[in-house]
Protein backbone atom coordinates (compact mmCIF):
# COMPACT_ATOMS: atom_id res chain seq x y z
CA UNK A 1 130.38 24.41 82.34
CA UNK A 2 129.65 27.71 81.58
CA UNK A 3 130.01 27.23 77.30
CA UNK A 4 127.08 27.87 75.18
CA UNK A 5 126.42 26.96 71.32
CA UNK A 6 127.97 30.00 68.88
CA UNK A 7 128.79 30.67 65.89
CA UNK A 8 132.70 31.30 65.29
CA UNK A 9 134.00 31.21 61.66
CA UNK A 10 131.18 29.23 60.29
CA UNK A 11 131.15 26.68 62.96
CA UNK A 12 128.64 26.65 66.27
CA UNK A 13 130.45 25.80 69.02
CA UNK A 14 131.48 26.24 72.82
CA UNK A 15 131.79 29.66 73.78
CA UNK A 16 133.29 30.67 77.09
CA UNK A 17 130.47 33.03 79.18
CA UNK A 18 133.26 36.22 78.92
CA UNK A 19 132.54 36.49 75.30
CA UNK A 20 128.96 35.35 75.41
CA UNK A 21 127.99 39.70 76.05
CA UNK A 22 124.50 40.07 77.70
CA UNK A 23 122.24 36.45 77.28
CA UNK A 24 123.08 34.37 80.45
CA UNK A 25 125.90 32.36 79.69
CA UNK A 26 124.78 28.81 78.91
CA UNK A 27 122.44 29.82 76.28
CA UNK A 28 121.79 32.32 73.20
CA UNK A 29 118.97 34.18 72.66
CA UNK A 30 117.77 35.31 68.76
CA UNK A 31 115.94 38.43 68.78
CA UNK A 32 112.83 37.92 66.26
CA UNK A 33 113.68 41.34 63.37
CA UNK A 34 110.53 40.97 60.76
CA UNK A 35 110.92 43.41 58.29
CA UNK A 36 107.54 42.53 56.94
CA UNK A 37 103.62 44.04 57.13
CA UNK A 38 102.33 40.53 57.37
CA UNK A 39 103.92 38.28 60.08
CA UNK A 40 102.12 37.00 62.81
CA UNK A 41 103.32 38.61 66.18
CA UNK A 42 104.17 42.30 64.63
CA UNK A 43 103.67 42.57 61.20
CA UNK A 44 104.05 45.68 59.70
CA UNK A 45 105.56 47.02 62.92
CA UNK A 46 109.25 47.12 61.17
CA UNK A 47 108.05 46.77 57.87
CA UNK A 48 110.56 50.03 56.89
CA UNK A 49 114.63 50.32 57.39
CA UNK A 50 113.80 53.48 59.90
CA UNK A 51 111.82 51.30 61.78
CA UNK A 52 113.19 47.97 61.92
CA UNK A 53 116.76 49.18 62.85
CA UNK A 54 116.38 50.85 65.88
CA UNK A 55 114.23 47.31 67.21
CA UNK A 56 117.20 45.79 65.62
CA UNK A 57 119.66 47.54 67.89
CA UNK A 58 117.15 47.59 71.08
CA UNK A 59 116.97 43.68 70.88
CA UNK A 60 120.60 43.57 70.58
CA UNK A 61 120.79 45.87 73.91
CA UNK A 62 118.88 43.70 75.75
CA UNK A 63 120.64 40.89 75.32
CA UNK A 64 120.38 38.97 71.75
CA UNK A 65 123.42 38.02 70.44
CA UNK A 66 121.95 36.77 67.33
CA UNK A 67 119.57 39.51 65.19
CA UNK A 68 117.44 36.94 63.25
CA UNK A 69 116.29 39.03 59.93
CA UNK A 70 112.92 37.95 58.21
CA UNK A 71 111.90 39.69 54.63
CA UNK A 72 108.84 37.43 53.76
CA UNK A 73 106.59 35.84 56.32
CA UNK A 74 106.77 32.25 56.83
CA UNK A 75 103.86 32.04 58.98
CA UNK A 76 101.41 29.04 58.27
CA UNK A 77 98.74 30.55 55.35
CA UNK A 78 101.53 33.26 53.97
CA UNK A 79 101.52 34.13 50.57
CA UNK A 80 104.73 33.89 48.53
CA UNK A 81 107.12 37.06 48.10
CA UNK A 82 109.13 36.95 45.27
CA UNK A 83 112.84 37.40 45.72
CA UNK A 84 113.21 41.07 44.53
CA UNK A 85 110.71 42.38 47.11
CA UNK A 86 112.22 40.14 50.03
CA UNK A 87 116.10 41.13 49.23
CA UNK A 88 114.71 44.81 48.73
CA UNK A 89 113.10 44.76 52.71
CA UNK A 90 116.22 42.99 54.64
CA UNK A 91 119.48 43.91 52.57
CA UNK A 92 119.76 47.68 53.30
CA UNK A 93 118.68 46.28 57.23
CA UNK A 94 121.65 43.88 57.45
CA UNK A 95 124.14 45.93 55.22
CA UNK A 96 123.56 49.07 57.95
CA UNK A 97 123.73 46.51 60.80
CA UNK A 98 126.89 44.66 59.40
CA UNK A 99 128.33 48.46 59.07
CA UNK A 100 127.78 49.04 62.87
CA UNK A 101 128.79 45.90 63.79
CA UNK A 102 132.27 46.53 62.43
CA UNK A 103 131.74 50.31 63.78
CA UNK A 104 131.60 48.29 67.30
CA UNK A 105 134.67 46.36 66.73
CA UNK A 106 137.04 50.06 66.02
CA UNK A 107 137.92 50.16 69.58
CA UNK A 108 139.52 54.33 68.99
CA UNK A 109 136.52 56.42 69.13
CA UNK A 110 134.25 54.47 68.20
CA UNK A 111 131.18 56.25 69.13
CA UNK A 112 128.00 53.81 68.55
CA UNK A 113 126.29 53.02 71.80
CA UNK A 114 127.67 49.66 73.48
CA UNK A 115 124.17 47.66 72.56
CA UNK A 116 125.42 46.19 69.41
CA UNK A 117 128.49 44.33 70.50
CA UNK A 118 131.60 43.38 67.67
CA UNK A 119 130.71 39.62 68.22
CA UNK A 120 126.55 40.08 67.20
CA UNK A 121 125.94 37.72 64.66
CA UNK A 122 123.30 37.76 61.95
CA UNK A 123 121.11 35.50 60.23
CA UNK A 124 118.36 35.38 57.42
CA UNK A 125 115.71 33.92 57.93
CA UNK A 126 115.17 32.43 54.04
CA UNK A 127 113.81 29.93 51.69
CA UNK A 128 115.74 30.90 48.88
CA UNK A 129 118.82 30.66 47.22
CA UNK A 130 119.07 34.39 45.41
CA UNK A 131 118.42 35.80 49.05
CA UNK A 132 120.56 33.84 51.21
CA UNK A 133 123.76 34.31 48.39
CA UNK A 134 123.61 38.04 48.76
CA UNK A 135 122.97 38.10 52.42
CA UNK A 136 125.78 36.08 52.51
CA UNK A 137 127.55 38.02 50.46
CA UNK A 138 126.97 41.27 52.46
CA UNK A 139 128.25 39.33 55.43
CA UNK A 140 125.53 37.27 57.28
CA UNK A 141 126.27 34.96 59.36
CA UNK A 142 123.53 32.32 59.40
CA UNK A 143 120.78 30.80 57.24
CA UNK A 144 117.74 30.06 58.86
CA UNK A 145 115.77 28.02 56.50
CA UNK A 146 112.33 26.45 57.31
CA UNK A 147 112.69 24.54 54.04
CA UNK A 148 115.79 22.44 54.43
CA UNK A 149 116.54 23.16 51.28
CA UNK A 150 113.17 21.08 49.74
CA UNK A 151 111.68 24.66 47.90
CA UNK A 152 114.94 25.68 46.15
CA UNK A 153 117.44 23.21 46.01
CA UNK A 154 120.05 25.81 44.94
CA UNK A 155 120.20 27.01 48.43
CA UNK A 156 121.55 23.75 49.11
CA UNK A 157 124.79 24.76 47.12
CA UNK A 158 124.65 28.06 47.94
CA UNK A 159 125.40 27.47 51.69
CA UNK A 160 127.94 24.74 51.01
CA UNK A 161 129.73 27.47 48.91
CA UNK A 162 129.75 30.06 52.14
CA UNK A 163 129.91 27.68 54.58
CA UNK A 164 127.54 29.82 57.27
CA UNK A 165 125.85 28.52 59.74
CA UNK A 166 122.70 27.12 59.07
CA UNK A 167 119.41 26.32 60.80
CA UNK A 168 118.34 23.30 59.53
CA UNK A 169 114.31 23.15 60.33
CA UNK A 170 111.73 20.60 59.93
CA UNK A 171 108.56 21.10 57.57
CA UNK A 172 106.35 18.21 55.90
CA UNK A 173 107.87 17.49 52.46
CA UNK A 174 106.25 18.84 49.78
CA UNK A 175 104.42 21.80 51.57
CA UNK A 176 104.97 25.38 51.46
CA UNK A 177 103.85 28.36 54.11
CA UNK A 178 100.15 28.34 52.07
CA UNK A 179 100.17 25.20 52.41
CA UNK A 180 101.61 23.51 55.62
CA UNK A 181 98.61 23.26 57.95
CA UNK A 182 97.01 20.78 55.15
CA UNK A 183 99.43 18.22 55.80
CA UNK A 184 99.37 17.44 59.53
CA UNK A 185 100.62 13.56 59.08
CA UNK A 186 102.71 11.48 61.49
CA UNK A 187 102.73 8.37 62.62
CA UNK A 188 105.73 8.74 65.50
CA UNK A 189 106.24 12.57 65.71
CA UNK A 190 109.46 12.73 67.13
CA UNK A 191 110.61 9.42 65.03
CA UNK A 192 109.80 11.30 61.80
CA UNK A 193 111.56 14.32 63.03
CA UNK A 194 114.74 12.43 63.43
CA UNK A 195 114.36 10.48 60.28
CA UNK A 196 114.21 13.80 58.61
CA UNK A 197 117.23 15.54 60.52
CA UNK A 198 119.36 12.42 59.92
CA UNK A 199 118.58 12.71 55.66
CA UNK A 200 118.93 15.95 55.39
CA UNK A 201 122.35 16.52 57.86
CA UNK A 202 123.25 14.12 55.61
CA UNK A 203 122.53 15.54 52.04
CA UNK A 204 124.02 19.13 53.34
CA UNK A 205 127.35 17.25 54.61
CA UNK A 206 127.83 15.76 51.14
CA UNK A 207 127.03 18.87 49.21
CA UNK A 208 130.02 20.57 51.42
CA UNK A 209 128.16 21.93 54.51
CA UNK A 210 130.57 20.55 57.88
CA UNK A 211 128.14 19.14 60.08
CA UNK A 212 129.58 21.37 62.75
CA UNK A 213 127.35 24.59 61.01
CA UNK A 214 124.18 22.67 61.33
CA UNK A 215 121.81 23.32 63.88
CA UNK A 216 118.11 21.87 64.41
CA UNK A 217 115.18 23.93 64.59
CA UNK A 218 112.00 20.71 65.10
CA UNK A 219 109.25 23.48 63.48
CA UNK A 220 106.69 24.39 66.13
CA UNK A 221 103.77 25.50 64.48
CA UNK A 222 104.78 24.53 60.67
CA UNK A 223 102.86 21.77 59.51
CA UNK A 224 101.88 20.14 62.84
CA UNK A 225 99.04 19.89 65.39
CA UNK A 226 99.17 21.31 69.00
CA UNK A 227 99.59 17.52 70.25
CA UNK A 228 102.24 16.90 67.37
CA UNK A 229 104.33 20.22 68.90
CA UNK A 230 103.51 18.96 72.25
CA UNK A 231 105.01 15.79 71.11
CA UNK A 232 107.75 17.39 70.00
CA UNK A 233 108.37 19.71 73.03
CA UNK A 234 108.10 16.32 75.34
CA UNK A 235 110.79 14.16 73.46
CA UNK A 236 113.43 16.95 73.13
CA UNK A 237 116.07 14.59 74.58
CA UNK A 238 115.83 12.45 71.29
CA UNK A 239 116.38 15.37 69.19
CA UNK A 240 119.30 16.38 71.43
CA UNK A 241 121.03 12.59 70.51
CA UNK A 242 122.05 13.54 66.96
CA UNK A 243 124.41 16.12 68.42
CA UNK A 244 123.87 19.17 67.03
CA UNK A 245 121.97 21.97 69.12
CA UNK A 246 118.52 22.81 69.11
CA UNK A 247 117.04 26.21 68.28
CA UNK A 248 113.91 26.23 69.84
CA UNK A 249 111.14 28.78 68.11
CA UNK A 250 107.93 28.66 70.25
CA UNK A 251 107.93 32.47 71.01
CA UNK A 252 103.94 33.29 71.03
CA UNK A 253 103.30 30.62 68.94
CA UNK A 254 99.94 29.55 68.21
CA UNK A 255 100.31 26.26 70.48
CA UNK A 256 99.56 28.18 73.50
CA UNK A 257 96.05 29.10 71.63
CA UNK A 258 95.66 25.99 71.09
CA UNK A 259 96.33 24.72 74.67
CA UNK A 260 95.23 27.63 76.91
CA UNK A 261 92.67 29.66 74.34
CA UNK A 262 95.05 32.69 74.64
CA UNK A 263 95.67 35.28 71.80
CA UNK A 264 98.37 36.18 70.17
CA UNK A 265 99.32 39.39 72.56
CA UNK A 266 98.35 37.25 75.67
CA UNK A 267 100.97 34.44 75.18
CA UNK A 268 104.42 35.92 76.21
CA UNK A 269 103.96 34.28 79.46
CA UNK A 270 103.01 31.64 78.57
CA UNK A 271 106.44 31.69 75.85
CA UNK A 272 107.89 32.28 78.83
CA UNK A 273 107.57 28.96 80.96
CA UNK A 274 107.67 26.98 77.91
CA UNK A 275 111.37 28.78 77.24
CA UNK A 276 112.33 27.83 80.88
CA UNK A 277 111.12 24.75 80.83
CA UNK A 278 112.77 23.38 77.70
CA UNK A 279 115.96 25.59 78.83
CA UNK A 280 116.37 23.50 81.97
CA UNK A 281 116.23 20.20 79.59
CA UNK A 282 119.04 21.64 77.66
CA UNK A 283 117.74 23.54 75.03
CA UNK A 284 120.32 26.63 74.51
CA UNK A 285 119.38 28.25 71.69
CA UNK A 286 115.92 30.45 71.91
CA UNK A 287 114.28 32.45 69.07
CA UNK A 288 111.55 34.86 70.76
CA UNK A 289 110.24 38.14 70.49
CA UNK A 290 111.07 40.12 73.93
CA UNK A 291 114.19 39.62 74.56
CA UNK A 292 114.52 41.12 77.81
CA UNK A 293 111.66 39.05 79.15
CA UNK A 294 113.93 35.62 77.50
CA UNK A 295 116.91 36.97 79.41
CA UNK A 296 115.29 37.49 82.58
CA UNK A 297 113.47 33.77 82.03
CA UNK A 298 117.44 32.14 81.19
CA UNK A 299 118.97 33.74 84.20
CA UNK A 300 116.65 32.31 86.54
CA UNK A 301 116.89 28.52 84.44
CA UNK A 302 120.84 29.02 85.04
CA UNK A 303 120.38 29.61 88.60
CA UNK A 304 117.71 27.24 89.32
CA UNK A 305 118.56 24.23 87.19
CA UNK A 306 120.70 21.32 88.86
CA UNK A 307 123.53 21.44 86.14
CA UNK A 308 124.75 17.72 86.05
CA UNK A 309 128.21 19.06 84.22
């Protein structure tokens, strides 16, 4: 089977490997776009239009075929951004990159390098419901929320009125980025996990979201230990049983501190066997950093993994 997860029209689902573009073909890679001074990995790297689109585009080159846009840091300890300032860092981004997109898609004379392909989708990576309408608006594609909805329950609405697809990620109830790492919690890890997926699927589904646009994201690093994400990371297969894919987000994640002492700028290898690994258990969706590192990591998974279909 050479199908991976993507979105068409709203939906995610199988994709033939011809239109898949560069990522190897059973799995999608999201390049990581902050537009921010304070996130972990590169803050302020991006932190202007001039700068974030050509990493934008470069990402896309190497092989993401979704451009995951962040305007306010959700790291663990983040302070808030109000709406204003996090619409006025990623609108102009994706409004350029939604221009070239289409720009791609003019096949006379179109004369935009081939790295951002007609079929690159977008997301926002957002909390709230202001953002997420007029991303949508502009023409996103996804929502990636790490609040399921809990922080402003207009968003809630607001994607059951687009319909885009939406990452549906876990984070203690109640918490916020200040204030995640205080509530570290479980009794079953993974059990809580799925309780949580299964309520909130649910509540989207009756507010109007198909289930078909969800996909999981289980929250490595947000409100959770290193041996809660381990725990995590070891019972993917029960996550995999509700049926929707998995967007894994481990890309130089403080877990691998954690685990193997290493700093932030000393973990993509570590990002890297922990991709593979969890690629070869089925995992197709990956949210990292270097992309062309990812892609090099897939191709080999592909190759070396005994495919049972």
């Amino acid at each position: 089977m050479d199908k991976v997860w993507m979105l068409r029209h709203g939906a995610f689902s199988p994709v033939s490997a011809e239109k898949q573009g560069g990522t190897p073909p059973r799995f999608t890679l999201w390049g990581v776009v902050n537009v921010t001074p304070d996130s972990f990995f590169d803050g302020g790297t991006h932190d202007s239009l001039e700068r974030a689109l050509p990493h934008a585009l470069a990402l896309a080159a190497e092989g993401a075929r979704v451009l995951d846009l962040g305007g306010a840091s959700s790291r663990p300890g983040a302070d808030d951004v109000p709406a204003e300032e996090e619409l006025r860092r990623v609108l102009p981004l994706l409004k350029e990159l939604i221009r070239l997109r289409a720009q791609a898609g003019d096949t006379e004379g179109a004369t935009l390098p081939a790295r951002l392909s007609a079929s690159t989708l977008f997301s926002v990576d957002t909390w709230r419901a202001d953002v997420a309408r007029a991303a949508l608006e502009a023409g996103a594609d996804i929502v990636n929320d790490i609040s399921a909805c809990a922080w402003e329950p207009a968003l809630r609405e607001a994607v059951a009125e687009h319909k885009p697809g939406y990452v549906l990620m876990h984070c203690q109830p109640g918490t916020a980025p200040k204030t995640m790492q205080d509530a570290l919690h479980y009794h079953d890890t993974v059990g809580e996990v799925l309780d949580f997926f299964e309520k909130n699927m649910t509540l989207l589904v009756k507010a109007g979201l198909p289930e078909e646009h969800i996909m999981l994201d289980p929250g490595i690093g947000f409100g959770k230990t290193a041996e809660h994400n381990c725990a995590l990371l070891r019972g993917m297969e029960r996550l995999q049983s509700l049926g929707r894919p998995v967007l894994l987000g481990v890309s130089n994640k403080s877990l691998f501190g954690a685990l193997l002492g290493l700093d932030v700028h000393e973990r993509g290898e570590a990002t890297r066997v922990c991709t593979a690994l969890l690629a070869a258990r089925g995992v197709t969706h990956h949210r990292v950093h270097d992309v062309r590192a990812a892609r090099q990591t897939l191709a080999l998974t592909e190759h070396f993994t005994p495919w049972k279909d």
